[in-house]
C-alpha atoms as a PDB file:
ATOM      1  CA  UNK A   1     148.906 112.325  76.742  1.00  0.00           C
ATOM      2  CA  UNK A   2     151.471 112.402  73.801  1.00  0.00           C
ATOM      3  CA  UNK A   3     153.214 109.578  75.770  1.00  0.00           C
ATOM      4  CA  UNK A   4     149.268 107.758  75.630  1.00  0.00           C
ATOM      5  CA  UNK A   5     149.259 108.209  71.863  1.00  0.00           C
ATOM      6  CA  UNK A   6     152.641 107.305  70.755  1.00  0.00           C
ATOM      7  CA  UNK A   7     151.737 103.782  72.812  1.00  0.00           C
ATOM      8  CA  UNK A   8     148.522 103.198  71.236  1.00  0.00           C
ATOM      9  CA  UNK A   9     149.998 103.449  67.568  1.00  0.00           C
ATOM     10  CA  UNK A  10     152.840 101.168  68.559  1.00  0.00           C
ATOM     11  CA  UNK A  11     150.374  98.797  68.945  1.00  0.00           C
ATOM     12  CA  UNK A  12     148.077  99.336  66.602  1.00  0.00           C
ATOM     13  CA  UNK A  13     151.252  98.728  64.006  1.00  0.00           C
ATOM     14  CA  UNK A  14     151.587  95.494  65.439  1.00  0.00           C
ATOM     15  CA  UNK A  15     147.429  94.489  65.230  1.00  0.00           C
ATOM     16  CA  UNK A  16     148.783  91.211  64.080  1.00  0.00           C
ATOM     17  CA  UNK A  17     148.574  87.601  65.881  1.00  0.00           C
ATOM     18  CA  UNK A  18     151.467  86.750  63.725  1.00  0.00           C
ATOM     19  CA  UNK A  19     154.349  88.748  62.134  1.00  0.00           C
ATOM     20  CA  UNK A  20     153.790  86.265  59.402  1.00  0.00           C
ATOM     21  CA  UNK A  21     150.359  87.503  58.418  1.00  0.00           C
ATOM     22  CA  UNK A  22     150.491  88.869  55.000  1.00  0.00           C
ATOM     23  CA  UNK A  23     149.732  92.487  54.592  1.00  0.00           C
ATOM     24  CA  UNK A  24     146.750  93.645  52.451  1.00  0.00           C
ATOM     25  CA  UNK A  25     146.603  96.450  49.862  1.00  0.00           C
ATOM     26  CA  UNK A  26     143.622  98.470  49.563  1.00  0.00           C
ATOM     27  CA  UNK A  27     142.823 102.016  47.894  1.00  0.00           C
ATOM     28  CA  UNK A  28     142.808 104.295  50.425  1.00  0.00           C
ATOM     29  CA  UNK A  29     140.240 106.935  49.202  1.00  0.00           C
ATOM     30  CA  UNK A  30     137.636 107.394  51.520  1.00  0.00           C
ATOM     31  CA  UNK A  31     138.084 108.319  55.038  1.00  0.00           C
ATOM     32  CA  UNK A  32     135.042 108.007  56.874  1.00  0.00           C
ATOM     33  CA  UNK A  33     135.550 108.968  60.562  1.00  0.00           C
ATOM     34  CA  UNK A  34     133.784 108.960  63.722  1.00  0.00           C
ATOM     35  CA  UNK A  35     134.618 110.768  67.380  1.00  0.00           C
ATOM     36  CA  UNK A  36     132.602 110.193  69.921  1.00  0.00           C
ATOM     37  CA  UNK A  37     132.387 111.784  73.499  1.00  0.00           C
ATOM     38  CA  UNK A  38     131.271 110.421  76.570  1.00  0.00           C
ATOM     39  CA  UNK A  39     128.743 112.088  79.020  1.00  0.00           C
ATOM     40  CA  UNK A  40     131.391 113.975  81.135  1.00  0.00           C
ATOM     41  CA  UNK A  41     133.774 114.646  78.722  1.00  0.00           C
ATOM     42  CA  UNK A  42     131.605 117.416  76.659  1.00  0.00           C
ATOM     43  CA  UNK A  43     129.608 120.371  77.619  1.00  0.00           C
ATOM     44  CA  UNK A  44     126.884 119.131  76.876  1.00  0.00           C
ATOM     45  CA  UNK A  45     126.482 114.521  77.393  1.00  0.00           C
ATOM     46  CA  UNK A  46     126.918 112.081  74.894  1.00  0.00           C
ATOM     47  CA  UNK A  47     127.162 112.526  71.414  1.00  0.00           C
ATOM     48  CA  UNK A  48     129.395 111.374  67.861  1.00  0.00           C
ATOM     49  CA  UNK A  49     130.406 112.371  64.734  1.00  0.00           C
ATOM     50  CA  UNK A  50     130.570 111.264  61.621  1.00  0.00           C
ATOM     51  CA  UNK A  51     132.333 112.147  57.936  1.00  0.00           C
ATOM     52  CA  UNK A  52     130.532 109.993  55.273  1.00  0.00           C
ATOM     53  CA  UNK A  53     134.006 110.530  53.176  1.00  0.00           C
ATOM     54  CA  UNK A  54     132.577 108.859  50.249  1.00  0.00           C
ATOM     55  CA  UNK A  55     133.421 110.011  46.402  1.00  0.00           C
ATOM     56  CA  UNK A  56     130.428 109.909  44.655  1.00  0.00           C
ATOM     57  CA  UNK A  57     127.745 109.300  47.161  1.00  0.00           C
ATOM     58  CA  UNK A  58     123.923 109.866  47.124  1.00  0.00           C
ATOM     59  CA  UNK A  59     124.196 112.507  50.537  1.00  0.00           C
ATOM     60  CA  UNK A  60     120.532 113.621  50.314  1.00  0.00           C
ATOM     61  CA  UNK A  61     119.327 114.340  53.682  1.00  0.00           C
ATOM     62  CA  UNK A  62     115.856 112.655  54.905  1.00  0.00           C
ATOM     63  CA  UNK A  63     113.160 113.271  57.431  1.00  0.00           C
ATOM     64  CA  UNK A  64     111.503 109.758  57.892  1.00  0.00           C
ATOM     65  CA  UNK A  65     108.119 110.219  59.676  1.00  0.00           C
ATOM     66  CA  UNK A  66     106.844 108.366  62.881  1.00  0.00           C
ATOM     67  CA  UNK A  67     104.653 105.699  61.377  1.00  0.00           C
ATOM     68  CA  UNK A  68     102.360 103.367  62.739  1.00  0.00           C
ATOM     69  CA  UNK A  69     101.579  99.882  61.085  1.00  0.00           C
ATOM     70  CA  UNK A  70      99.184  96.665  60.962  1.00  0.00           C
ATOM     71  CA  UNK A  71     100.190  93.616  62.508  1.00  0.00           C
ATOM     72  CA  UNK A  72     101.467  90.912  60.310  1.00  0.00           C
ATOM     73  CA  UNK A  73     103.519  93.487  57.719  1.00  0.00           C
ATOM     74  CA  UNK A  74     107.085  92.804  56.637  1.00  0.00           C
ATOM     75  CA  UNK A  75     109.763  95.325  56.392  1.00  0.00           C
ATOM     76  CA  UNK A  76     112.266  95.259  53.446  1.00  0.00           C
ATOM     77  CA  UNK A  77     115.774  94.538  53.530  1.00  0.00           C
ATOM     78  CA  UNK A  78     117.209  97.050  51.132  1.00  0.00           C
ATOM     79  CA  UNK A  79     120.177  96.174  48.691  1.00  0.00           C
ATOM     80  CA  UNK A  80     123.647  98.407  49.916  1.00  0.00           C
ATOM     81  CA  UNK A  81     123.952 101.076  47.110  1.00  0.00           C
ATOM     82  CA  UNK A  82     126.311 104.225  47.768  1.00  0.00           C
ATOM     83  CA  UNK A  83     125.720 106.138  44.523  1.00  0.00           C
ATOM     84  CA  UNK A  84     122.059 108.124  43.699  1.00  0.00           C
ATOM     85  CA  UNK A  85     119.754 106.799  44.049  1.00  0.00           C
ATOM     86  CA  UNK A  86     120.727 105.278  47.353  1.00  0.00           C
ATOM     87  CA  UNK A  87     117.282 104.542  47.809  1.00  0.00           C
ATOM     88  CA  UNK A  88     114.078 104.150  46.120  1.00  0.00           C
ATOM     89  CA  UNK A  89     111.002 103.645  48.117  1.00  0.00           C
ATOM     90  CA  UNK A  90     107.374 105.148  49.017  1.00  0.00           C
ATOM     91  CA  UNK A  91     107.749 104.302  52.510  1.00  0.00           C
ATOM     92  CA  UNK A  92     110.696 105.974  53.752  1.00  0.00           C
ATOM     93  CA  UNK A  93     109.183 110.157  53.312  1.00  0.00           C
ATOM     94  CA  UNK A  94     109.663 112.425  50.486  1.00  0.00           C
ATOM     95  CA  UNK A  95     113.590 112.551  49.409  1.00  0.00           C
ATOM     96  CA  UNK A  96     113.478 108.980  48.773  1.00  0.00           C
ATOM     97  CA  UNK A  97     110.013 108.845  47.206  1.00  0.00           C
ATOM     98  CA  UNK A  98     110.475 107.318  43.274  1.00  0.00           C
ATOM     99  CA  UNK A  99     108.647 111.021  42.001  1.00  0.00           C
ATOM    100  CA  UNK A 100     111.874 112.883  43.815  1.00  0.00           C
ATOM    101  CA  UNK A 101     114.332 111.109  41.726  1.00  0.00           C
ATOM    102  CA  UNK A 102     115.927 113.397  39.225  1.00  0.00           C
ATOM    103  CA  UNK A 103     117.709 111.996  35.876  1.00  0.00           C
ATOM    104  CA  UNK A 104     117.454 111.433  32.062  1.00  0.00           C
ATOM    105  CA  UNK A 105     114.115 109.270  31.362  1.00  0.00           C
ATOM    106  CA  UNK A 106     116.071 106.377  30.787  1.00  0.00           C
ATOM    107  CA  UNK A 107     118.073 106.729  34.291  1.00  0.00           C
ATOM    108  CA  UNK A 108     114.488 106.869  35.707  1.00  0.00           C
ATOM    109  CA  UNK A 109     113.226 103.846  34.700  1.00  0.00           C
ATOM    110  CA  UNK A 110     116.350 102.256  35.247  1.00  0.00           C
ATOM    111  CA  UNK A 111     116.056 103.044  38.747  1.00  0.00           C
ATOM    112  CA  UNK A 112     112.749 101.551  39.195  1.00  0.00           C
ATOM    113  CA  UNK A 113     110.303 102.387  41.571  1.00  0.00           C
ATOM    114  CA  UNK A 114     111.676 100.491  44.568  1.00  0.00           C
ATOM    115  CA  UNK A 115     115.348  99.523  45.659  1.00  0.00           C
ATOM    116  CA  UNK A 116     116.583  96.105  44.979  1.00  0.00           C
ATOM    117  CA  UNK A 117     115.018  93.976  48.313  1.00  0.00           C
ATOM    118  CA  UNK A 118     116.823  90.555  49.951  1.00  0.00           C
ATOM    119  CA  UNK A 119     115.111  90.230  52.405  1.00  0.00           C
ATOM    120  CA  UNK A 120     112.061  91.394  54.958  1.00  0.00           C
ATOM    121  CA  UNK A 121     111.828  91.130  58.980  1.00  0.00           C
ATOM    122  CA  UNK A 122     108.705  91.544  60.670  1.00  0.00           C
ATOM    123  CA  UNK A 123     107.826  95.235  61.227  1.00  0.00           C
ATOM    124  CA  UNK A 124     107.062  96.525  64.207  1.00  0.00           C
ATOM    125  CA  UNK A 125     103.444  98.425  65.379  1.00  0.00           C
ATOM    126  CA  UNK A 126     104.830 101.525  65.776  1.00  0.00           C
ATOM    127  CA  UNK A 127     108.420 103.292  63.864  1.00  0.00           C
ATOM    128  CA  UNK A 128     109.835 106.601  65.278  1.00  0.00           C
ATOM    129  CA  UNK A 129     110.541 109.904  63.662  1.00  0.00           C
ATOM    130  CA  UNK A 130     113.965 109.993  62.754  1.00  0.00           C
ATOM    131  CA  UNK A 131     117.076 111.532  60.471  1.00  0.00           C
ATOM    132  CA  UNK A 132     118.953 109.870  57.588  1.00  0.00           C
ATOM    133  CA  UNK A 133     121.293 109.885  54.822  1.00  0.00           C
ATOM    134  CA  UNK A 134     123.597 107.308  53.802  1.00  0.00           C
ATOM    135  CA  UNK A 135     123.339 106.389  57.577  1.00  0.00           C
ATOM    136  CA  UNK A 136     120.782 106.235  60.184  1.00  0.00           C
ATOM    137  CA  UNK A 137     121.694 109.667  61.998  1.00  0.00           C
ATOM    138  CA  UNK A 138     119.393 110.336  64.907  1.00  0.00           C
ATOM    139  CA  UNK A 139     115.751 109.747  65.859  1.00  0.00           C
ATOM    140  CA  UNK A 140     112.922 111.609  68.241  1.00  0.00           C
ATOM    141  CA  UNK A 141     114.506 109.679  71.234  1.00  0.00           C
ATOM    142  CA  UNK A 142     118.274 111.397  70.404  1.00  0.00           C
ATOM    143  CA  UNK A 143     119.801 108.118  70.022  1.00  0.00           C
ATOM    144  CA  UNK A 144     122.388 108.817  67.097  1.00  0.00           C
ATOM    145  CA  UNK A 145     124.778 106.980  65.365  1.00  0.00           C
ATOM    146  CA  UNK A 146     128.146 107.535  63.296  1.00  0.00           C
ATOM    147  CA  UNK A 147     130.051 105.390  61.151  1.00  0.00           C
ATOM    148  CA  UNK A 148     133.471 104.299  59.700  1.00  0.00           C
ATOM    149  CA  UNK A 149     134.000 101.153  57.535  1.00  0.00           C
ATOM    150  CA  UNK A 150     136.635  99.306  58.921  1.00  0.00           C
ATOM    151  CA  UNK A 151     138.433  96.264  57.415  1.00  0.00           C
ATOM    152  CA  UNK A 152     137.980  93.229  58.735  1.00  0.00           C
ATOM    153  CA  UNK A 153     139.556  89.146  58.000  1.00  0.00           C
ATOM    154  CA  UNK A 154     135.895  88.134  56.941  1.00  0.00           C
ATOM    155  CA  UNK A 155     133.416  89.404  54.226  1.00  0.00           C
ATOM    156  CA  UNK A 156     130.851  88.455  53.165  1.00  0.00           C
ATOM    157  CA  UNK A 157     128.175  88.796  50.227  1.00  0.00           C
ATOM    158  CA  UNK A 158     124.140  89.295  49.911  1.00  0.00           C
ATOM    159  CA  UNK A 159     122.266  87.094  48.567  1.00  0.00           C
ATOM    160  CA  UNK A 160     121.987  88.839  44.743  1.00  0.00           C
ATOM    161  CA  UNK A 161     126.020  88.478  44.745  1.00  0.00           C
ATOM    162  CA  UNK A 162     126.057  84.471  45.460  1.00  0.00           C
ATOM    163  CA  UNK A 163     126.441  85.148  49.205  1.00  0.00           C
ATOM    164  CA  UNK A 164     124.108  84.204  51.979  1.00  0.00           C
ATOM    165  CA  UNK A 165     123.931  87.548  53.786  1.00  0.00           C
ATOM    166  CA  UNK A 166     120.811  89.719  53.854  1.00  0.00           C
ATOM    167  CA  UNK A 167     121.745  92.717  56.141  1.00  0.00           C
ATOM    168  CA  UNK A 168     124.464  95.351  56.084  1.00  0.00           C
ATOM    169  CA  UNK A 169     124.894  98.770  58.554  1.00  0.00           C
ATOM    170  CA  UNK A 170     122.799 101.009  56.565  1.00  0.00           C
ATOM    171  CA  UNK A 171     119.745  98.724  57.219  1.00  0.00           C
ATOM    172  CA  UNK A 172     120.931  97.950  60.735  1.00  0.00           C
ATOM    173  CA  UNK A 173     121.494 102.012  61.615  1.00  0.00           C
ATOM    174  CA  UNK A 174     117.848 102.561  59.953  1.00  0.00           C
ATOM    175  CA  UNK A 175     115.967 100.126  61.898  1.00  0.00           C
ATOM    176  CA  UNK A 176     117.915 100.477  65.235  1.00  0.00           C
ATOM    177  CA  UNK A 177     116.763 104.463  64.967  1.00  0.00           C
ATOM    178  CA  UNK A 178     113.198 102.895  63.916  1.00  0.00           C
ATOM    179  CA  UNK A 179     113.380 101.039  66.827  1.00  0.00           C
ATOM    180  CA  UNK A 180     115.203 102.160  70.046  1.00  0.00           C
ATOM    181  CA  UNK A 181     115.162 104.517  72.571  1.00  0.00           C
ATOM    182  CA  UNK A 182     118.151 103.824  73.853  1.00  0.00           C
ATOM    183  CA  UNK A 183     121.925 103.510  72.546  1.00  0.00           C
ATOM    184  CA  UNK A 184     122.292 100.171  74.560  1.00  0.00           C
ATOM    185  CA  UNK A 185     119.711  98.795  72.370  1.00  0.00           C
ATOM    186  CA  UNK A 186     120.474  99.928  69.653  1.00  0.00           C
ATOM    187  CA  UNK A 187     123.362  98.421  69.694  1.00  0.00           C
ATOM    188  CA  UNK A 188     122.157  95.014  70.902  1.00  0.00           C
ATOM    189  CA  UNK A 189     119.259  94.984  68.350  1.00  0.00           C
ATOM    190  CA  UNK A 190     121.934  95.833  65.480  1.00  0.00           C
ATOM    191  CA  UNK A 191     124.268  92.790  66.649  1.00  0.00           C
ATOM    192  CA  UNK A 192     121.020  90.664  66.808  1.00  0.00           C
ATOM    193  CA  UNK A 193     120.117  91.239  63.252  1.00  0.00           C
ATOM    194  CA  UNK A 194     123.773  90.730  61.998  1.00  0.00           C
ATOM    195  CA  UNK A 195     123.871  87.179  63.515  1.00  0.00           C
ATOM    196  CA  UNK A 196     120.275  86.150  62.209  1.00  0.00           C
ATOM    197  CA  UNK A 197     120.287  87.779  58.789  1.00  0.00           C
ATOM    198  CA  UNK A 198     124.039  87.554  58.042  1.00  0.00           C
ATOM    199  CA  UNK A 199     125.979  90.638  57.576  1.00  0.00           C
ATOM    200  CA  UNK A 200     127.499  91.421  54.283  1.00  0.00           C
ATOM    201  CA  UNK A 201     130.158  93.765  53.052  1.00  0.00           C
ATOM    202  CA  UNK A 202     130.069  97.488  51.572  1.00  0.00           C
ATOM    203  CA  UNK A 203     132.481  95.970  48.932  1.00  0.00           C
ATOM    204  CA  UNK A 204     131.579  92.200  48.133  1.00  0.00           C
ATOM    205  CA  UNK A 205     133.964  92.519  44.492  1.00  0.00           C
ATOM    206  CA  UNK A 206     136.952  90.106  45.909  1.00  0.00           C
ATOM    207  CA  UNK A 207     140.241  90.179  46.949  1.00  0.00           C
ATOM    208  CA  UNK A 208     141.721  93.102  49.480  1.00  0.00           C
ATOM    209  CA  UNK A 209     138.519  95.550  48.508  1.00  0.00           C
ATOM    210  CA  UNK A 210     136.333  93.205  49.728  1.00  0.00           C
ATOM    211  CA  UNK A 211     138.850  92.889  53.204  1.00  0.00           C
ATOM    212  CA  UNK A 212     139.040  96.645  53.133  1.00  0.00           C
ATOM    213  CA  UNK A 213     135.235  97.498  53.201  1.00  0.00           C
ATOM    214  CA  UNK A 214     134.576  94.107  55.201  1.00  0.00           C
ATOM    215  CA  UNK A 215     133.953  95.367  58.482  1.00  0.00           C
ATOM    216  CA  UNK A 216     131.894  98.424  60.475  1.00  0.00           C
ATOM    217  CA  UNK A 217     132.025 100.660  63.430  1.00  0.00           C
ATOM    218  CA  UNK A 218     129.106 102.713  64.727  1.00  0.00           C
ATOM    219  CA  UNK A 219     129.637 105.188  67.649  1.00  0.00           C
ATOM    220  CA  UNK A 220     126.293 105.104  68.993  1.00  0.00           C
ATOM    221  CA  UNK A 221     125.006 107.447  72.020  1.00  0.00           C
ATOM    222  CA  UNK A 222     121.707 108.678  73.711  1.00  0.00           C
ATOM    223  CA  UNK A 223     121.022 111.047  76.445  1.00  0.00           C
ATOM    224  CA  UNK A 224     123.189 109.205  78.505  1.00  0.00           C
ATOM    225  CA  UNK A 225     125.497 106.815  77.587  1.00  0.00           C
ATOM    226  CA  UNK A 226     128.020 106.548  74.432  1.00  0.00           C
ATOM    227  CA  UNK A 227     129.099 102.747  72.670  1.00  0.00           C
ATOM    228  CA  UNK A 228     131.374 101.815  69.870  1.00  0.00           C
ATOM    229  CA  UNK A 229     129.960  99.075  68.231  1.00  0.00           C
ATOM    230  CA  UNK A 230     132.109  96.574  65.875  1.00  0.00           C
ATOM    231  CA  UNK A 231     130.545  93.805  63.534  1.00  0.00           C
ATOM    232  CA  UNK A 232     132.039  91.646  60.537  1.00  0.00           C
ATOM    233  CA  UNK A 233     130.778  88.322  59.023  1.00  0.00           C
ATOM    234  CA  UNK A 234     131.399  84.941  60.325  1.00  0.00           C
ATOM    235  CA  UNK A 235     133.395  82.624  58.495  1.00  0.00           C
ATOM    236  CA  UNK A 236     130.142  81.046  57.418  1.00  0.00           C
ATOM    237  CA  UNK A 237     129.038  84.160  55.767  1.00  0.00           C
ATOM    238  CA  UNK A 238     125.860  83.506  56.791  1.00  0.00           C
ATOM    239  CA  UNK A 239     126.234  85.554  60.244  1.00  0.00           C
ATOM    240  CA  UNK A 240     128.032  87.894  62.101  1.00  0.00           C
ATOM    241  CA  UNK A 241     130.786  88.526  64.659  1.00  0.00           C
ATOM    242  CA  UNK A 242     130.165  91.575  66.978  1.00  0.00           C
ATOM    243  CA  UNK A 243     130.689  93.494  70.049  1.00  0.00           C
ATOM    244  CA  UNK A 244     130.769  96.438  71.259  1.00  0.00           C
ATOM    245  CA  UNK A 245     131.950  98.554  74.264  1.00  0.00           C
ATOM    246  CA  UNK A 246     130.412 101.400  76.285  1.00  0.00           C
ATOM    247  CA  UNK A 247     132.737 104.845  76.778  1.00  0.00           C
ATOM    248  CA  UNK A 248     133.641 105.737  80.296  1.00  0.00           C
ATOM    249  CA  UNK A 249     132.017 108.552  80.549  1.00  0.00           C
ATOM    250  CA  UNK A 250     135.059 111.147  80.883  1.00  0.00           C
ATOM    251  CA  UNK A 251     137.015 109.414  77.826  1.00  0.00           C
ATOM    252  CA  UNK A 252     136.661 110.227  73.786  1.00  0.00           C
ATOM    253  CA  UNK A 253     137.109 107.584  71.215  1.00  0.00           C
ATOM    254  CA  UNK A 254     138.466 108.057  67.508  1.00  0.00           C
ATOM    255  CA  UNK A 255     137.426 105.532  65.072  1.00  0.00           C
ATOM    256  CA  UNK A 256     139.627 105.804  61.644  1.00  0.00           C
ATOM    257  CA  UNK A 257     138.781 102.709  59.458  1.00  0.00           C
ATOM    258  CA  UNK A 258     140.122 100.482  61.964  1.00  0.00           C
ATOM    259  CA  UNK A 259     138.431  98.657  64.681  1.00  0.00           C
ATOM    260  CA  UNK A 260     139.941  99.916  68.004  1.00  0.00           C
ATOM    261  CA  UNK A 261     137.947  97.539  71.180  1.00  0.00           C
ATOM    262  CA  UNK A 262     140.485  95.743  72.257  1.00  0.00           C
ATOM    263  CA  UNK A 263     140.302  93.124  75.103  1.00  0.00           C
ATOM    264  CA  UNK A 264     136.865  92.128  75.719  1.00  0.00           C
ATOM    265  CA  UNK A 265     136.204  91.331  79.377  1.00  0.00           C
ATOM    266  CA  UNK A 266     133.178  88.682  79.341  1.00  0.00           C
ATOM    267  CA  UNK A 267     133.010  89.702  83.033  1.00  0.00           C
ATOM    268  CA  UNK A 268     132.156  93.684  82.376  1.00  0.00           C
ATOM    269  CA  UNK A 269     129.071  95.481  81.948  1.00  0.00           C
ATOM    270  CA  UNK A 270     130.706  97.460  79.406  1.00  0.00           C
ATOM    271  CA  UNK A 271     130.828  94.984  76.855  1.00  0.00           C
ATOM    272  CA  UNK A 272     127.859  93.241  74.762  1.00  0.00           C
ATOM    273  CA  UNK A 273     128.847  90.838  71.993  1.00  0.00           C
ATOM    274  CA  UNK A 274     127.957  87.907  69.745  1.00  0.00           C
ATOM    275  CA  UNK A 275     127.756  84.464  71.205  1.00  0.00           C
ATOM    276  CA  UNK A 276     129.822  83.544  68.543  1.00  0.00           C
ATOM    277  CA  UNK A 277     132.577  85.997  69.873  1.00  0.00           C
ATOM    278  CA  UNK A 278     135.587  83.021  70.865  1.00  0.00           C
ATOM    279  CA  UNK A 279     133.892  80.357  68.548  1.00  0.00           C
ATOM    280  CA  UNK A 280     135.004  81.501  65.720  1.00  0.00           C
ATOM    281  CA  UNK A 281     138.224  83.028  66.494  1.00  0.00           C
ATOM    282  CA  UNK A 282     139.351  80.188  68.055  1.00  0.00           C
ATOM    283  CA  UNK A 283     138.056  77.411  64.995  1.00  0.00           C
ATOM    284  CA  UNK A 284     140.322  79.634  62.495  1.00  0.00           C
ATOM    285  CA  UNK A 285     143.307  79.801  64.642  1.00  0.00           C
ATOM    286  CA  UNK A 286     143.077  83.582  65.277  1.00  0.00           C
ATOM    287  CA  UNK A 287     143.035  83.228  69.433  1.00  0.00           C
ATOM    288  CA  UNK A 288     143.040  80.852  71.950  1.00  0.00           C
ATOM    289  CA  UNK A 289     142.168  80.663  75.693  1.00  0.00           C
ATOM    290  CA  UNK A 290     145.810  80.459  76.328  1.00  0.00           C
ATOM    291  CA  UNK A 291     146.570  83.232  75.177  1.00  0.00           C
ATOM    292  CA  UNK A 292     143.324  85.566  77.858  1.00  0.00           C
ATOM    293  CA  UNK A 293     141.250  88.046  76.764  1.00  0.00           C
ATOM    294  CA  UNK A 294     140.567  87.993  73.464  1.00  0.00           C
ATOM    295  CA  UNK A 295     141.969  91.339  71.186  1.00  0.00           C
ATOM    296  CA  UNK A 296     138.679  91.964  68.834  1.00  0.00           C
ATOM    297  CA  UNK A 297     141.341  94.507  67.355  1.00  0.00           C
ATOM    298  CA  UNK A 298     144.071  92.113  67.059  1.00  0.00           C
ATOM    299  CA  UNK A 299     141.697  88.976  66.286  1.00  0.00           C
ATOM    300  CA  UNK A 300     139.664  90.315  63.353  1.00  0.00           C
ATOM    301  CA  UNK A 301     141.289  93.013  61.792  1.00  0.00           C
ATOM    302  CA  UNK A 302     144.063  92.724  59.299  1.00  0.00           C
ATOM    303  CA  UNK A 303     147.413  94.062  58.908  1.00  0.00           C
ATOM    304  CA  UNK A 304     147.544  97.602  56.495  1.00  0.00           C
ATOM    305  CA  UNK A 305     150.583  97.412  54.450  1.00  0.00           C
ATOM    306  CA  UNK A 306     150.015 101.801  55.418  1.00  0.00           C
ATOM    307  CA  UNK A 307     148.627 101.777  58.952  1.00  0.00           C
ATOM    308  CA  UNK A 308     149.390 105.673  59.181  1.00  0.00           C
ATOM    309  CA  UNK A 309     146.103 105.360  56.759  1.00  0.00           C
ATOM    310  CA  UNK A 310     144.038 105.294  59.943  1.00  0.00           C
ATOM    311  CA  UNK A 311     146.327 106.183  62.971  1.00  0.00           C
ATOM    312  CA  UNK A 312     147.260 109.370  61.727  1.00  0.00           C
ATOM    313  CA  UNK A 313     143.486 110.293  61.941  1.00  0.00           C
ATOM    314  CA  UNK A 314     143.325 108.773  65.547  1.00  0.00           C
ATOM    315  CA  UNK A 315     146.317 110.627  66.671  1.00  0.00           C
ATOM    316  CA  UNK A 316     145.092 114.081  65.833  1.00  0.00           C
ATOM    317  CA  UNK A 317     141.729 113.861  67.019  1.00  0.00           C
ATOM    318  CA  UNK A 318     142.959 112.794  70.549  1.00  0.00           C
ATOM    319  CA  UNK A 319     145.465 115.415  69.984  1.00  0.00           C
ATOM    320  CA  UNK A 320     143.411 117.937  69.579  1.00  0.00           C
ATOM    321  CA  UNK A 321     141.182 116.670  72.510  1.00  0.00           C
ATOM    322  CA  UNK A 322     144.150 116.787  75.095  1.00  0.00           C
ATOM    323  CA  UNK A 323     147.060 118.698  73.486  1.00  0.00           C
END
């Protein structure tokens, strides 16, 4: 196993296309990670982690309700926010409810009685019960979902910030667990929204923050089966690049801030991805068909000028899983 490891940071040190690709520079502060297991290899199926490694976030916990709605009504896109209030809205149960919100007067009214909204997609008759924070985190149906930023060669912004985008993966985690009752489509329904709304960073400032906080992975499972999902905007930054894999079910994953599928086999049932997958990869010089399977890791993540920022997390959690 060692011998396993000490292969897979080799390569990850040498993500790159080209050894000419500049290396970017980002604060490494938080460290959001996510393990998840496969059916075989736990005691008990499926299931993921997550560390929301975040220093100053809103981490309120929230029961959202089952919920049953008129035809015709829009849901709101919500407006990424880390910090308290994360969110403000009546529709969402009590912790995010605008009469839960605790500050000075002034805060208060600051904060308004609704989160900032850029955008709505239909809503659906019928929303299940399910848990929240920063993150969708599991719903009535024990799909559940973990997270870790990742960074990525694209960002993108929302539409408040001068960008085009209108979804990021707080909204997508939300309305998968609204949605699904399965982790297969939860993960297609995420990638689906990415690519129609456009997905948009957790940093949209500029410059090597932006790169750093570009990207997410969700480890997604249900009763049965376990995914890692990846997504990033286009080069448009109107849409989104995706795909994600499903665990054999006797292996464990590590996600550490860095993507980690690899090559994507068009022909496998284990992958699902963007239509846009090659397209864009191949129209900014990042891969070609000459070169096979297309690396998602290698393709569309950038070079850390400190890699050991994310494999040292990988290597001890496999580590620990086969010593």
């Amino acid at each position: 196993i060692f011998i396993l490891i000490f292969v897979y940071i080799l390569q990850v040190l040498s993500t790159s296309p080209s050894n000419e690709e500049a290396l970017f520079e980002y604060p490494e502060v938080d460290r959001c990670t996510t393990i998840v297991v496969g059916a075989k290899a736990g005691s008990d199926g499926p299931m993921c982690t997550h560390t929301a490694d975040c220093l100053d976030c809103d981490f309120r916990l929230s029961k959202v309700p089952a919920m049953d709605f008129e035809e015709g009504l829009l849901r709101p896109l919500y407006l990424y926010r880390g910090q308290y209030p994360a969110t403000v809205s009546y529709n969402r149960g009590t912790t995010w409810h605008p009469s839960n919100l605790e500050g000075t007067p002034e805060q208060v009214q600051a904060w308004g009685q609704e989160s900032t909204i850029v955008g709505h997609i239909p809503q659906v008759k019928h929303t299940y019960a399910l848990y929240e924070s920063g993150y969708g985190i599991m719903n009535e149906h024990q799909v559940a979902i973990g997270e870790s930023t990742c960074a990525s060669k694209f960002w993108a912004a929302p539409v408040t910030a001068g960008g085009f985008a209108r979804i990021e993966v707080r909204e997508m985690s939300k309305i998968a667990l609204e949605r699904c009752t399965t982790a297969r489509d939860a993960v297609q329904m995420m990638g689906n929204l990415a690519t129609e709304y456009g997905f948009y960073a957790a940093d949209w400032s500029g410059g090597d923050s932006s790169k750093g906080e570009g990207g997410e992975a969700l480890t997604v499972v249900d009763k049965k089966e376990a995914w890692v999902f990846h997504v990033l905007a286009d080069d448009t930054g109107k849409s989104a690049v995706w795909v994600a894999q499903r665990l054999d079910p006797a292996h464990v994953a590590v996600v550490a801030n860095q993507f980690i599928i690899k090559e994507v086999d068009p022909a496998s049932d284990k992958f699902l991805y963007s239509a846009n997958l090659w397209e864009v990869a191949e129209r900014n010089g990042l891969w070609s068909k000459e070169k096979g399977l297309l690396n998602f890791l290698c393709t569309y993540s950038p070079r850390r000028a400190h890699p050991t920022y994310t494999i040292r997390r990988v290597w001890r959690g496999l580590s620990l899983v086969a010593p």
